[in-house]
PDB file of N, CA and C in Angstrom:
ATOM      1  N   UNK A   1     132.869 136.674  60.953  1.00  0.00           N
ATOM      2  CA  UNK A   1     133.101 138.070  60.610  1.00  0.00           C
ATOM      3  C   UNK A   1     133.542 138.810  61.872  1.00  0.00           C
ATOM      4  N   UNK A   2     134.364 139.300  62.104  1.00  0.00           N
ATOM      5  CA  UNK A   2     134.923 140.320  62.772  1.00  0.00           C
ATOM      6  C   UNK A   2     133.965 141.410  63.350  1.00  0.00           C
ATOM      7  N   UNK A   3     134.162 141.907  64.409  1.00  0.00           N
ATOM      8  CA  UNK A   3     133.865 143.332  64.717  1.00  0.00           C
ATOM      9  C   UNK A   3     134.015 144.560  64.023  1.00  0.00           C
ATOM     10  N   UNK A   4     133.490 145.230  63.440  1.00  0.00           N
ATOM     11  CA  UNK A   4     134.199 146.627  63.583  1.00  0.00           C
ATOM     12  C   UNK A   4     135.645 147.064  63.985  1.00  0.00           C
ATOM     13  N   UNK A   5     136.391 147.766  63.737  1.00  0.00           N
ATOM     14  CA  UNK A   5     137.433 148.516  64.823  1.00  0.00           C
ATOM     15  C   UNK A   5     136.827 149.700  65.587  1.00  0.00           C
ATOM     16  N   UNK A   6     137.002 149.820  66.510  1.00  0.00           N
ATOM     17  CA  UNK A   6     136.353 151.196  67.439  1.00  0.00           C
ATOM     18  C   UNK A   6     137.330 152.173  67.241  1.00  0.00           C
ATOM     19  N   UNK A   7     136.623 152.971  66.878  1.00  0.00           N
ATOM     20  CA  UNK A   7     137.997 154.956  66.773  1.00  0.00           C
ATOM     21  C   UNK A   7     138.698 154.975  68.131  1.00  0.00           C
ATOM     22  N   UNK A   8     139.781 155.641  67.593  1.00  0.00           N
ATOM     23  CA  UNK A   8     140.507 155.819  68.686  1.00  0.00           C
ATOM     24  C   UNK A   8     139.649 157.121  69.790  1.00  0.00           C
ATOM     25  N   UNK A   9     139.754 156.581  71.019  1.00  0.00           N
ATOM     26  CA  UNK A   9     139.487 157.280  72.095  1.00  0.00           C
ATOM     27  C   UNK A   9     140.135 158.470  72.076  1.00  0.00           C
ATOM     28  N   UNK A  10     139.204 159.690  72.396  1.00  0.00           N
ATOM     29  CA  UNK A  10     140.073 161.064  72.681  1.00  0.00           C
ATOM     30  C   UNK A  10     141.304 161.179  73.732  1.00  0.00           C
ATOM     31  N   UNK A  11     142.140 161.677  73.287  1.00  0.00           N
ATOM     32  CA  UNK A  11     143.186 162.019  74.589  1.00  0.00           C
ATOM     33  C   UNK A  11     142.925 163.458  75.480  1.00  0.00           C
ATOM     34  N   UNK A  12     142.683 163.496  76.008  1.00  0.00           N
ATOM     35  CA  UNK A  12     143.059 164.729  77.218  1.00  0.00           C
ATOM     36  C   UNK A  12     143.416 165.554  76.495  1.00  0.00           C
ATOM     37  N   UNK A  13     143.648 166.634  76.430  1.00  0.00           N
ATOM     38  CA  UNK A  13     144.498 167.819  76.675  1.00  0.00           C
ATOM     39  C   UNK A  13     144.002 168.888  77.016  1.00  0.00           C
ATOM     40  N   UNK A  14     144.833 169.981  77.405  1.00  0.00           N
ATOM     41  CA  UNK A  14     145.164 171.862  77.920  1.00  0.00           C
ATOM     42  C   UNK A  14     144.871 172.800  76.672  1.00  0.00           C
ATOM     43  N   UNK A  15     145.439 171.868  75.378  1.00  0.00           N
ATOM     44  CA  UNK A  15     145.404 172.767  74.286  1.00  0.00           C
ATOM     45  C   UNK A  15     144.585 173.772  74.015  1.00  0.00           C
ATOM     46  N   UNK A  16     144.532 175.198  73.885  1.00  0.00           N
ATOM     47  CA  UNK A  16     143.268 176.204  73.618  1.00  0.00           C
ATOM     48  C   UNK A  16     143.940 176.674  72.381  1.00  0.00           C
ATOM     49  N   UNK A  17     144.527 176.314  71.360  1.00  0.00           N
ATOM     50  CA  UNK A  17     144.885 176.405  70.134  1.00  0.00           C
ATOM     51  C   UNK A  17     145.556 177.686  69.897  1.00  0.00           C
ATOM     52  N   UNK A  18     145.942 178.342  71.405  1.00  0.00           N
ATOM     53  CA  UNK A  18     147.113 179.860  71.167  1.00  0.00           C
ATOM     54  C   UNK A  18     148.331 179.130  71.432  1.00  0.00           C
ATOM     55  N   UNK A  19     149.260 178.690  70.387  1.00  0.00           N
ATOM     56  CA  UNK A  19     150.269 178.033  70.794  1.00  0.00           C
ATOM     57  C   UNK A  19     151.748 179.367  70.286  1.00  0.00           C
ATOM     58  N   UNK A  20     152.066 179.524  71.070  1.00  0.00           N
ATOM     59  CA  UNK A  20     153.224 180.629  71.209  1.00  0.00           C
ATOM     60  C   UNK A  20     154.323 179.839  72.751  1.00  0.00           C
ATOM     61  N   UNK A  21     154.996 179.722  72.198  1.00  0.00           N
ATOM     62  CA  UNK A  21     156.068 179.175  73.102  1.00  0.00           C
ATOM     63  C   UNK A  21     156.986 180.720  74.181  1.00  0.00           C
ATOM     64  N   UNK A  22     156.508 181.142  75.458  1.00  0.00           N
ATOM     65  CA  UNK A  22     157.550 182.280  75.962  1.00  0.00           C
ATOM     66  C   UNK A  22     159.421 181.591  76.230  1.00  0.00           C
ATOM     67  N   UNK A  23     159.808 182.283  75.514  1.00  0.00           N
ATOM     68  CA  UNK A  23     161.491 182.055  75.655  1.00  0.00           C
ATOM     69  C   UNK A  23     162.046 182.214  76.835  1.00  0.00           C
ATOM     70  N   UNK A  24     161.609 183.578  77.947  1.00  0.00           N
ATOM     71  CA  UNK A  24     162.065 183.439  79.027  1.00  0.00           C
ATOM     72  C   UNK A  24     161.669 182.017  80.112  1.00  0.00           C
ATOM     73  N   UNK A  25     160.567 181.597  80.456  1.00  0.00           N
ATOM     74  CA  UNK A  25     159.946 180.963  80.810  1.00  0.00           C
ATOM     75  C   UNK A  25     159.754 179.324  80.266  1.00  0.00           C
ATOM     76  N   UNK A  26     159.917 179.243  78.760  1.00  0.00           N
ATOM     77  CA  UNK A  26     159.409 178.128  78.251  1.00  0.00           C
ATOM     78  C   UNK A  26     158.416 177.148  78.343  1.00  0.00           C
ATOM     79  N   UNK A  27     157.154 178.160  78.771  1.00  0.00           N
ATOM     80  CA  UNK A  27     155.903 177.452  78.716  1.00  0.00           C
ATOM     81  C   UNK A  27     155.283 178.061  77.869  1.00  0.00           C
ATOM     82  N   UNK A  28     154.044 177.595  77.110  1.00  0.00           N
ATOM     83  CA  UNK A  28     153.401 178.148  76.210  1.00  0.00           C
ATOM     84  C   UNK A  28     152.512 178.741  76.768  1.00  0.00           C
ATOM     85  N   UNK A  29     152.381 179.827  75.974  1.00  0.00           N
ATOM     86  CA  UNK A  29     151.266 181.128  76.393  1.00  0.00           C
ATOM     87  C   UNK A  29     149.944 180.681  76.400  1.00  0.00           C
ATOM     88  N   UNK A  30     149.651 179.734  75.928  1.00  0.00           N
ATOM     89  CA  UNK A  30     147.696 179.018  75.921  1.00  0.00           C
ATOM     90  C   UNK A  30     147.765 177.796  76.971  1.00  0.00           C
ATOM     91  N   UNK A  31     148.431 177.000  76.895  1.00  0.00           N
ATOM     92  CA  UNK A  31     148.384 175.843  78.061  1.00  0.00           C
ATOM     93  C   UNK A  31     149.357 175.864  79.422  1.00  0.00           C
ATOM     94  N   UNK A  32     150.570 176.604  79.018  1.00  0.00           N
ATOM     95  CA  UNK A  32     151.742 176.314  80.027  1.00  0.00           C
ATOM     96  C   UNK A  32     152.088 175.244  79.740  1.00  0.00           C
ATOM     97  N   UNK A  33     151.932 174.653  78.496  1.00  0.00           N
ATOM     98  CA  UNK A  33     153.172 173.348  79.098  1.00  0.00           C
ATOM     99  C   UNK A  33     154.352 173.528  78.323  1.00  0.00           C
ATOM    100  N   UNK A  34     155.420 172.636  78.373  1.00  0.00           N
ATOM    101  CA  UNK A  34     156.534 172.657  77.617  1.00  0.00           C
ATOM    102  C   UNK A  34     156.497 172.608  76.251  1.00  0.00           C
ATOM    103  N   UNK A  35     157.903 173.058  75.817  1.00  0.00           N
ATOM    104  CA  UNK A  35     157.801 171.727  74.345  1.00  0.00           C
ATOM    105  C   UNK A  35     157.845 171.021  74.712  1.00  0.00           C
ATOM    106  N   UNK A  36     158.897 169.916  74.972  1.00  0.00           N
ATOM    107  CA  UNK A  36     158.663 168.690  75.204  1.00  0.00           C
ATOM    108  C   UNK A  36     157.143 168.035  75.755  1.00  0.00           C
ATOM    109  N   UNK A  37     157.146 168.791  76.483  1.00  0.00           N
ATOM    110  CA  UNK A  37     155.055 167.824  76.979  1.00  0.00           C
ATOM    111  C   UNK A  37     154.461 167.959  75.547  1.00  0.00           C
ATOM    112  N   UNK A  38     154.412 169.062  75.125  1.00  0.00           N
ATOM    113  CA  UNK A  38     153.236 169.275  73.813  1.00  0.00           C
ATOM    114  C   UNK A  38     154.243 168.455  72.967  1.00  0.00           C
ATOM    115  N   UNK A  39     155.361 168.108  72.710  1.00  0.00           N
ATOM    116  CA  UNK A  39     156.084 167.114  71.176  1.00  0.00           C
ATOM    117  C   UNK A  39     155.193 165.346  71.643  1.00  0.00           C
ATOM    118  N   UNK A  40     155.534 165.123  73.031  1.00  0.00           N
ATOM    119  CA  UNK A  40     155.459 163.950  73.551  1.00  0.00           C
ATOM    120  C   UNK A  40     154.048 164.102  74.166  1.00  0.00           C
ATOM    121  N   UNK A  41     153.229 164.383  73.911  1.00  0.00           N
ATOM    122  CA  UNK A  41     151.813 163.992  74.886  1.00  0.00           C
ATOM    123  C   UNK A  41     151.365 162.586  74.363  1.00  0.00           C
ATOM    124  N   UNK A  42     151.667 162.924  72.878  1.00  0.00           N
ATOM    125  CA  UNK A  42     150.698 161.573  72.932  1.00  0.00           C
ATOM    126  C   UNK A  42     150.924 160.166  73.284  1.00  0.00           C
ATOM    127  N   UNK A  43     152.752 160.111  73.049  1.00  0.00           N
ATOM    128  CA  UNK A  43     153.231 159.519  74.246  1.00  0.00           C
ATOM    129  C   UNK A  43     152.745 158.598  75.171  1.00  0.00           C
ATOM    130  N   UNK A  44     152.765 159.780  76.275  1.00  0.00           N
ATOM    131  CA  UNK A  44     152.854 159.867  77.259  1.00  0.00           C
ATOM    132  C   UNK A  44     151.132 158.965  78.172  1.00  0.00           C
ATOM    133  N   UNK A  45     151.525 158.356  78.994  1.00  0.00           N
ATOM    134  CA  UNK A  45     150.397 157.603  79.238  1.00  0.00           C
ATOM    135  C   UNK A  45     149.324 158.798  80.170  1.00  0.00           C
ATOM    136  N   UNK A  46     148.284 157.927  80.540  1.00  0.00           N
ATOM    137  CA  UNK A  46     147.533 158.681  80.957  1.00  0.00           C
ATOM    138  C   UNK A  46     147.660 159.322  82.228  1.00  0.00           C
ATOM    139  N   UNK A  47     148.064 158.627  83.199  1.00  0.00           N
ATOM    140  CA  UNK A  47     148.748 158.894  84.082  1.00  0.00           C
ATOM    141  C   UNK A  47     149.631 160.406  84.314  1.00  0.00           C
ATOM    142  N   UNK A  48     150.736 160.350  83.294  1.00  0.00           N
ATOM    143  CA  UNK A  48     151.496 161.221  82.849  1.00  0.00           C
ATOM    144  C   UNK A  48     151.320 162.225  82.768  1.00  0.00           C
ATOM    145  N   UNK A  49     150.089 162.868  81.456  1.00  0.00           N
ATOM    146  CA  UNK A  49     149.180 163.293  81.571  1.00  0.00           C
ATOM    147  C   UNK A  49     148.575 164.320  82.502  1.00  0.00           C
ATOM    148  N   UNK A  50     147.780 163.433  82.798  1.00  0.00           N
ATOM    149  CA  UNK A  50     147.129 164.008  84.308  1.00  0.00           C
ATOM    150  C   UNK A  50     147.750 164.446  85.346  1.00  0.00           C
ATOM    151  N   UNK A  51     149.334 164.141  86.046  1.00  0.00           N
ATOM    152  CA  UNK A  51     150.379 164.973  86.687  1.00  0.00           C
ATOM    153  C   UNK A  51     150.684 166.295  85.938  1.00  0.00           C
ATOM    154  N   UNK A  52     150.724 166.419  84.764  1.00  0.00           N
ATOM    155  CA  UNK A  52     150.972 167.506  84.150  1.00  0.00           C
ATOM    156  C   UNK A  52     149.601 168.249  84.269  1.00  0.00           C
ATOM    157  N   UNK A  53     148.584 167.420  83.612  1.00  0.00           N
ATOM    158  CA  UNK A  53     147.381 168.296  83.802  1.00  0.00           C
ATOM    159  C   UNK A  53     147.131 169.168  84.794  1.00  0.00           C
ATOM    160  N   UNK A  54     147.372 168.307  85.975  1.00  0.00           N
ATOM    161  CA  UNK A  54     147.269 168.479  87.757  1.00  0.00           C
ATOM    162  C   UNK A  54     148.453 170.034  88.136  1.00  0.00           C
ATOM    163  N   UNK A  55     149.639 169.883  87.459  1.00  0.00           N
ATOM    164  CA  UNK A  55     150.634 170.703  87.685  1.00  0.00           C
ATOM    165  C   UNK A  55     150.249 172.107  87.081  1.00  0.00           C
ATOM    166  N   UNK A  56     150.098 172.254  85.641  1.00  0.00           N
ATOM    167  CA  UNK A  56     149.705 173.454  84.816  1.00  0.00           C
ATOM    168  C   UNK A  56     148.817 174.413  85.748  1.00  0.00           C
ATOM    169  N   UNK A  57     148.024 174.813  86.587  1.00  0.00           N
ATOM    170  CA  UNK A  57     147.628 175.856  87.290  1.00  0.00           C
ATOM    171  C   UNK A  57     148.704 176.382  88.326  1.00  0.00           C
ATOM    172  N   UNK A  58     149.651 175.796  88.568  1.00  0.00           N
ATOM    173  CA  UNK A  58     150.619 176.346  89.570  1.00  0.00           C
ATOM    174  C   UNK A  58     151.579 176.036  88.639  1.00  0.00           C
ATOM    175  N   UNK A  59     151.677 176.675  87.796  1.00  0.00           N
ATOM    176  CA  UNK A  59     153.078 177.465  86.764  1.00  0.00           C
ATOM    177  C   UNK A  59     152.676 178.767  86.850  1.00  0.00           C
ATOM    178  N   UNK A  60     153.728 179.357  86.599  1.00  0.00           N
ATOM    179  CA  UNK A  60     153.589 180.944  85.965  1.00  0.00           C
ATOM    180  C   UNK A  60     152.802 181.214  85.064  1.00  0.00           C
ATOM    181  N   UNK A  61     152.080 181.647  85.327  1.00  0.00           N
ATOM    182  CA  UNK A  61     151.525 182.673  84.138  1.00  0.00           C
ATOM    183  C   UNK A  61     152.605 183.186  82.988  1.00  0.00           C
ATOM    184  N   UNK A  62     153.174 182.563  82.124  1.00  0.00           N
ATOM    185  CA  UNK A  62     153.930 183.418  81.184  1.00  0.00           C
ATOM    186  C   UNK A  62     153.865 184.825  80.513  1.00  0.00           C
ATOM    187  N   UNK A  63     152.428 184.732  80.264  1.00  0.00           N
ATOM    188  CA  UNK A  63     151.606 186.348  79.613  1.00  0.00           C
ATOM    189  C   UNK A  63     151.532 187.284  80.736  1.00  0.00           C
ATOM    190  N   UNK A  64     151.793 187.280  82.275  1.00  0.00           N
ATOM    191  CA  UNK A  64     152.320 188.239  82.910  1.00  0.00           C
ATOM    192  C   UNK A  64     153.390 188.317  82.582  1.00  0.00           C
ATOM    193  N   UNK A  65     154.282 187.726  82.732  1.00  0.00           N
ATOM    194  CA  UNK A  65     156.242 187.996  82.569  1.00  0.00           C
ATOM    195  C   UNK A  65     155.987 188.824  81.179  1.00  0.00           C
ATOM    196  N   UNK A  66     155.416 188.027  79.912  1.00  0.00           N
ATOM    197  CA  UNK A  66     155.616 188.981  78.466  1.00  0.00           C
ATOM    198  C   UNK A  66     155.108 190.337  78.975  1.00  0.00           C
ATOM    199  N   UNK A  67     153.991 190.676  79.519  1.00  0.00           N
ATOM    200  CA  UNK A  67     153.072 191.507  79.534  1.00  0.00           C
ATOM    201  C   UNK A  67     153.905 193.062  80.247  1.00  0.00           C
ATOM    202  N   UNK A  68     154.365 191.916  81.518  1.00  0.00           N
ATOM    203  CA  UNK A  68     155.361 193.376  82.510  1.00  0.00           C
ATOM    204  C   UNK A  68     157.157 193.709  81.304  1.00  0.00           C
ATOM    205  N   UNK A  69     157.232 192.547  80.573  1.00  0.00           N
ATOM    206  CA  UNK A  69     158.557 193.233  79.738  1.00  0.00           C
ATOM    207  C   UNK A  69     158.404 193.992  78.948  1.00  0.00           C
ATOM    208  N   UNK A  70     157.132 193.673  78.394  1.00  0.00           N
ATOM    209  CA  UNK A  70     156.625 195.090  77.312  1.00  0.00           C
ATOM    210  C   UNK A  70     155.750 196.241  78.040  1.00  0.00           C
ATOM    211  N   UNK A  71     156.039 196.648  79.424  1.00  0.00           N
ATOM    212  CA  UNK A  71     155.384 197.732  79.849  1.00  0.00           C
ATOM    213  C   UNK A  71     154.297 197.817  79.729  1.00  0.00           C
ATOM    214  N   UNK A  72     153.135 196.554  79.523  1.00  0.00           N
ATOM    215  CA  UNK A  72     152.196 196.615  79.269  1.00  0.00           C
ATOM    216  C   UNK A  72     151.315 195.919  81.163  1.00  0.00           C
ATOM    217  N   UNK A  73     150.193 196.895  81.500  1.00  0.00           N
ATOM    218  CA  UNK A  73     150.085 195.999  82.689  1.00  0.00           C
ATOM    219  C   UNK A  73     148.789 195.473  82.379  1.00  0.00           C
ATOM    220  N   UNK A  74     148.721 194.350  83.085  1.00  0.00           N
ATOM    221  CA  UNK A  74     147.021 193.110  82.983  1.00  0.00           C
ATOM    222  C   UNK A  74     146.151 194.116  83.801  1.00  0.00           C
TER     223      UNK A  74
END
């Protein structure tokens, strides 16, 4: 008799479930990442991943850029 199968292991992610893509910028307003990163994460090995993970705090803030075009200040 066989083992069990074991569930698949969680993947990583940034996701905080505000997904709004900024047009000027093209990072999303909840994680910063691309489309492409968010179409392809799962993809993407772990490695991969984690450079992006590693990168996302030194992007722009997108919700400043929206924030100062609508005259609105943080």
């Amino acid at each position: 008799m066989s083992a069990p199968a074991k569930p698949p292991r969680p993947i990583a992610t940034p996701c905080v479930k505000v997904c709004a893509v900024d047009g000027a910028s093209g990072y999303c307003l909840g994680c910063r990442r691309t489309l492409s990163e968010i179409a392809g994460w799962a993809r993407l090995t772990d490695a991969e991943r984690a450079a992006i993970m590693t990168a996302l705090p030194d992007r722009p803030d997108p919700m400043i850029a929206l924030m100062a075009a609508s005259g609105t200040r943080p």
